[in-house]
Protein backbone atom coordinates (compact mmCIF):
# COMPACT_ATOMS: atom_id res chain seq x y z
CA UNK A 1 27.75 -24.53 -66.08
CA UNK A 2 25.33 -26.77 -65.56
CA UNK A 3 25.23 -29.19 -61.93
CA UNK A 4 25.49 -33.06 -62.20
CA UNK A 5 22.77 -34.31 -60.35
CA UNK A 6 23.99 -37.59 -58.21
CA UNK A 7 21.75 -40.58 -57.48
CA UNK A 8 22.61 -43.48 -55.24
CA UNK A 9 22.59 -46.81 -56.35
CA UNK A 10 23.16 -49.58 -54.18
CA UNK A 11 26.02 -51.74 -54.04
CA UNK A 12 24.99 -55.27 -55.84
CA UNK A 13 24.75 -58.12 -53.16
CA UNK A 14 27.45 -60.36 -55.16
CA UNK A 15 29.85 -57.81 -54.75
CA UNK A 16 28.89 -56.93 -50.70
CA UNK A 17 28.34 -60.64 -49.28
CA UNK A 18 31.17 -62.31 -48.30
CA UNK A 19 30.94 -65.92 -48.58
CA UNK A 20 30.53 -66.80 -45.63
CA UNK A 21 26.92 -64.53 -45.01
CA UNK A 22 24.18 -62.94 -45.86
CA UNK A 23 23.26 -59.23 -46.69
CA UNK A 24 21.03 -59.11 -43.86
CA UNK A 25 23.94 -60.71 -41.29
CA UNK A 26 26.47 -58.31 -42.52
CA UNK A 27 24.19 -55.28 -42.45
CA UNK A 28 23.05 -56.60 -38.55
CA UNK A 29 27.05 -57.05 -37.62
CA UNK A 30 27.40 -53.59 -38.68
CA UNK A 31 24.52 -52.06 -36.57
CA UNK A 32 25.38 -53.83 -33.81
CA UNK A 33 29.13 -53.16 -33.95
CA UNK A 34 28.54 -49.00 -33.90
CA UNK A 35 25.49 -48.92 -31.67
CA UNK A 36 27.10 -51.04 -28.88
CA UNK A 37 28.02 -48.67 -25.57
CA UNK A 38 31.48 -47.44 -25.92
CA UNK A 39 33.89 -48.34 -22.68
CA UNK A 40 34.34 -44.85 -20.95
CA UNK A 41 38.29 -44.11 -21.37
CA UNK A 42 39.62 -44.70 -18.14
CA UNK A 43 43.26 -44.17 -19.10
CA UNK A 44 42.50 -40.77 -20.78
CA UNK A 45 41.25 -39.51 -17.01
CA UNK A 46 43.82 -41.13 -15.40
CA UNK A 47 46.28 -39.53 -17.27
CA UNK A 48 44.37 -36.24 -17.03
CA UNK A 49 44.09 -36.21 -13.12
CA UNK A 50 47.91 -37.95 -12.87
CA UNK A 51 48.95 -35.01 -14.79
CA UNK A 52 47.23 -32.36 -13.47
CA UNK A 53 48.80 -33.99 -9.92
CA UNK A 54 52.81 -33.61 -11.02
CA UNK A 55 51.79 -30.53 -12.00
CA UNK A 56 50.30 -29.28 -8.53
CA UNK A 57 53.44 -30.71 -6.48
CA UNK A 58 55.54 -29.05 -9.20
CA UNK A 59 54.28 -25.98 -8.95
CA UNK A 60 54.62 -26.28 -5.11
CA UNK A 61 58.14 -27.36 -5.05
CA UNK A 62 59.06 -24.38 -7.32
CA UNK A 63 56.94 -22.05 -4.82
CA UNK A 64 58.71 -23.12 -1.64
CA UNK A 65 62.03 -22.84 -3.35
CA UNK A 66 61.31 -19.39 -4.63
CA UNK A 67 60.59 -18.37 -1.26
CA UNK A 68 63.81 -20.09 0.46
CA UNK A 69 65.61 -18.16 -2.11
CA UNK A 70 64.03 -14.73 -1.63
CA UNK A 71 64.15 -15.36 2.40
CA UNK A 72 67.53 -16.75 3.14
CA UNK A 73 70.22 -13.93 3.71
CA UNK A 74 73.76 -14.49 3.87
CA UNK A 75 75.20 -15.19 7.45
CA UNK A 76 77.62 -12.93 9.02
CA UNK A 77 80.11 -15.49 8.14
CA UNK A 78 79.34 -15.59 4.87
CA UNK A 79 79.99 -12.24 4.48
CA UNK A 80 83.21 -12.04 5.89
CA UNK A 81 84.39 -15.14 3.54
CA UNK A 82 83.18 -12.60 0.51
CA UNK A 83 84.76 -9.21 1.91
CA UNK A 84 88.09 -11.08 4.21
CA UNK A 85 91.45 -11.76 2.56
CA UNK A 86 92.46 -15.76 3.68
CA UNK A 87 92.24 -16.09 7.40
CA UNK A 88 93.12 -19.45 9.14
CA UNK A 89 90.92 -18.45 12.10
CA UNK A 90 87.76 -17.30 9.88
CA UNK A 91 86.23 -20.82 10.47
CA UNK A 92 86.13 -20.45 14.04
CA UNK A 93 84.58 -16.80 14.27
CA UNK A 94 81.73 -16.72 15.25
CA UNK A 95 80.02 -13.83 15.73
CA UNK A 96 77.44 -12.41 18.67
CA UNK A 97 75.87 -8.98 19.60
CA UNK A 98 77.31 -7.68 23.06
CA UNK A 99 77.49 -4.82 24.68
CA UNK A 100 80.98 -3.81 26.55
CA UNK A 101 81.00 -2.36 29.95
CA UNK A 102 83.44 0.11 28.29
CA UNK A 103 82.53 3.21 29.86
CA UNK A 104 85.50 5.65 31.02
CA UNK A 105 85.98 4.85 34.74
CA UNK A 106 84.31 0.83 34.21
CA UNK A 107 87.01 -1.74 35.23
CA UNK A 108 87.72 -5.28 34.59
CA UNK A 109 90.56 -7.30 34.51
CA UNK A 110 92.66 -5.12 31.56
CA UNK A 111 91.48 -2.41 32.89
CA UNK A 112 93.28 0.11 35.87
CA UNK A 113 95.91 0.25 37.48
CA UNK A 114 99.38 -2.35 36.87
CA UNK A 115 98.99 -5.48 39.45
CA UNK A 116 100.47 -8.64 38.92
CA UNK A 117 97.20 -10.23 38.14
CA UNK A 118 96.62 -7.69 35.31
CA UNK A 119 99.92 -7.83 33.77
CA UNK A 120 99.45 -11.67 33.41
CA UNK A 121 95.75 -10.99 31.88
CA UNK A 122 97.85 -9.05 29.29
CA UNK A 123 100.07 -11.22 28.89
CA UNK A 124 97.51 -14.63 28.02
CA UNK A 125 95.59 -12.10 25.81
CA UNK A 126 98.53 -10.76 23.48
CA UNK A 127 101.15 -13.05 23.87
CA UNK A 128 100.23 -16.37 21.27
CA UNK A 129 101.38 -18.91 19.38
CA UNK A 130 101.97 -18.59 15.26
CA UNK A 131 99.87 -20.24 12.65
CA UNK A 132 100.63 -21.85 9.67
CA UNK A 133 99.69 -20.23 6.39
CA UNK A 134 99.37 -23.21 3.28
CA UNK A 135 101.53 -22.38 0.47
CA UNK A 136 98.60 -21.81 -1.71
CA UNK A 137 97.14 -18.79 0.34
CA UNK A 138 100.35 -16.86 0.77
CA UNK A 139 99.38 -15.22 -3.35
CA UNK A 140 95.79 -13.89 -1.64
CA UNK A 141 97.61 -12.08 1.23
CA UNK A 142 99.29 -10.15 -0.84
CA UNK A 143 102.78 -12.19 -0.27
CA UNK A 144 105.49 -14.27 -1.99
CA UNK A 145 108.32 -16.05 -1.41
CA UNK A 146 110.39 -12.76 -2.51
CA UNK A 147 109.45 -11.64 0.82
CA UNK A 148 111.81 -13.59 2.88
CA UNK A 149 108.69 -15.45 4.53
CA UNK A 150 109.67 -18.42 7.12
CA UNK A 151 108.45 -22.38 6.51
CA UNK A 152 106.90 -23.72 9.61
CA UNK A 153 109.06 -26.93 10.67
CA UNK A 154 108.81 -29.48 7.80
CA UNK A 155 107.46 -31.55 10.72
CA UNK A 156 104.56 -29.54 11.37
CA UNK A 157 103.59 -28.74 7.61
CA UNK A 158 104.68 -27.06 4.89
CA UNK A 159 103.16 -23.96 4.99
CA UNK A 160 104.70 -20.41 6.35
CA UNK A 161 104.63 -19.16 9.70
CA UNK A 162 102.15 -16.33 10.61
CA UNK A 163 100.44 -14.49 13.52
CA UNK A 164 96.51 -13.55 13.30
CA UNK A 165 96.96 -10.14 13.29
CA UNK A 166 94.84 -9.02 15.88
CA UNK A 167 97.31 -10.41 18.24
CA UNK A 168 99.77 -7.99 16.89
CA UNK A 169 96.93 -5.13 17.48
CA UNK A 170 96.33 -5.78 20.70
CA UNK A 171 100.39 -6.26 21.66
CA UNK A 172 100.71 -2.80 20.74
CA UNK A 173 97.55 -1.54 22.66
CA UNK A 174 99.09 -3.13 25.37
CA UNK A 175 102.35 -1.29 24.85
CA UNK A 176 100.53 2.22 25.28
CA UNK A 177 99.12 1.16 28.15
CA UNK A 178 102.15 -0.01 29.55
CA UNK A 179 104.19 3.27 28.60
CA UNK A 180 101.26 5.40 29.77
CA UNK A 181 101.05 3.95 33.04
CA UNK A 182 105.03 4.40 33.16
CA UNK A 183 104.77 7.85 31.94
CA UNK A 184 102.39 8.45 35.17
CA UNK A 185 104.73 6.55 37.56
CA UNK A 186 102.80 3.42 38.09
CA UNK A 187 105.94 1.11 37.41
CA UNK A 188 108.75 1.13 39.10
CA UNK A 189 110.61 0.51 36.28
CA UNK A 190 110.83 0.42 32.88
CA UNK A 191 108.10 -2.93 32.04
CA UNK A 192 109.46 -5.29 29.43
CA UNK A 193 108.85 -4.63 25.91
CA UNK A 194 109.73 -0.98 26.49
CA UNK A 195 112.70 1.22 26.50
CA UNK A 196 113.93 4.09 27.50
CA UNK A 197 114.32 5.72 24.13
């Protein structure tokens, strides 16, 4: 196969020129249109450094959340929202480290011997009002109306009447301390709540 050989042959002036100039104007235009200083792209590098910019405080933002998320540990009361049934009183636990004076012979006000001042100690501690429990809770404490529950007063709410349970707990630790100090002879008779049965 054989090659074509190409030659160049220049463009006619008739067909080049415009009317209104010459070969030598057109051809000068030209020259001076592709050899003039291009204008340095200013938008191209602002755009560059803008982006590289969002993508530095990006980058940080997702950082510092990362590490609040890997740092921040559920609260105490956070827990016992996740592992408690419905409490009425969980909002205002709060809870501290403390160490009881609870060694054997220690005393404090509950503590010893039956006085006057410690029955009524007793007494403020165990003996307290009931709480309402809304309607809607009653199902998550295991309850329902089939369980012959009472209605607070229809002027206090209408939710059911409950007491916080360590109130019950502690009226009964209070009962063996009463009957054990009877049993020993501290009372000289039979304290109330108690009988002789």
């Amino acid at each position: 196969m054989a090659s074509k050989v190409h030659s160049y042959q220049p463009v006619s002036s008739s067909d080049d020129i415009s009317s209104s100039g010459s070969t030598e104007d057109t051809y000068c235009s030209d020259e001076k249109l592709y050899n003039q200083p291009r204008a340095p792209k200013t938008w191209s590098r602002w755009g560059f450094v803008l982006l590289l910019a969002s993508s530095v405080v990006l980058n940080l933002l997702l950082m510092a959340l990362t590490a609040t998320k890997l740092t921040k540990r559920p609260t105490d009361q956070d827990c016992a929202k996740q592992l408690s049934v419905y409490s009425p009183a969980m909002e205002a636990v709060e809870y501290v480290e403390y160490d009881f004076a609870a060694e054997f012979n220690s005393t404090n006000k509950y503590r010893g011997l039956p006085t006057p001042e410690r029955e009524d100690a007793w007494f403020n501690l165990t003996y307290k009002h009931a709480v309402e429990i809304p309607a809607t809770e009653i199902a998550g404490l295991n309850r329902s109306e089939s369980d012959n529950l009472k209605h607070v007063p229809e002027d206090v709410g209408t939710g059911y009447v409950a007491i916080l349970e360590v109130f019950h707990q502690l009226h009964c630790l209070n009962m063996i301390r009463m009957f054990t100090w009877y049993q020993a002879g501290k009372y000289p008779g039979i304290p109330d709540g108690l009988t002789d049965k």
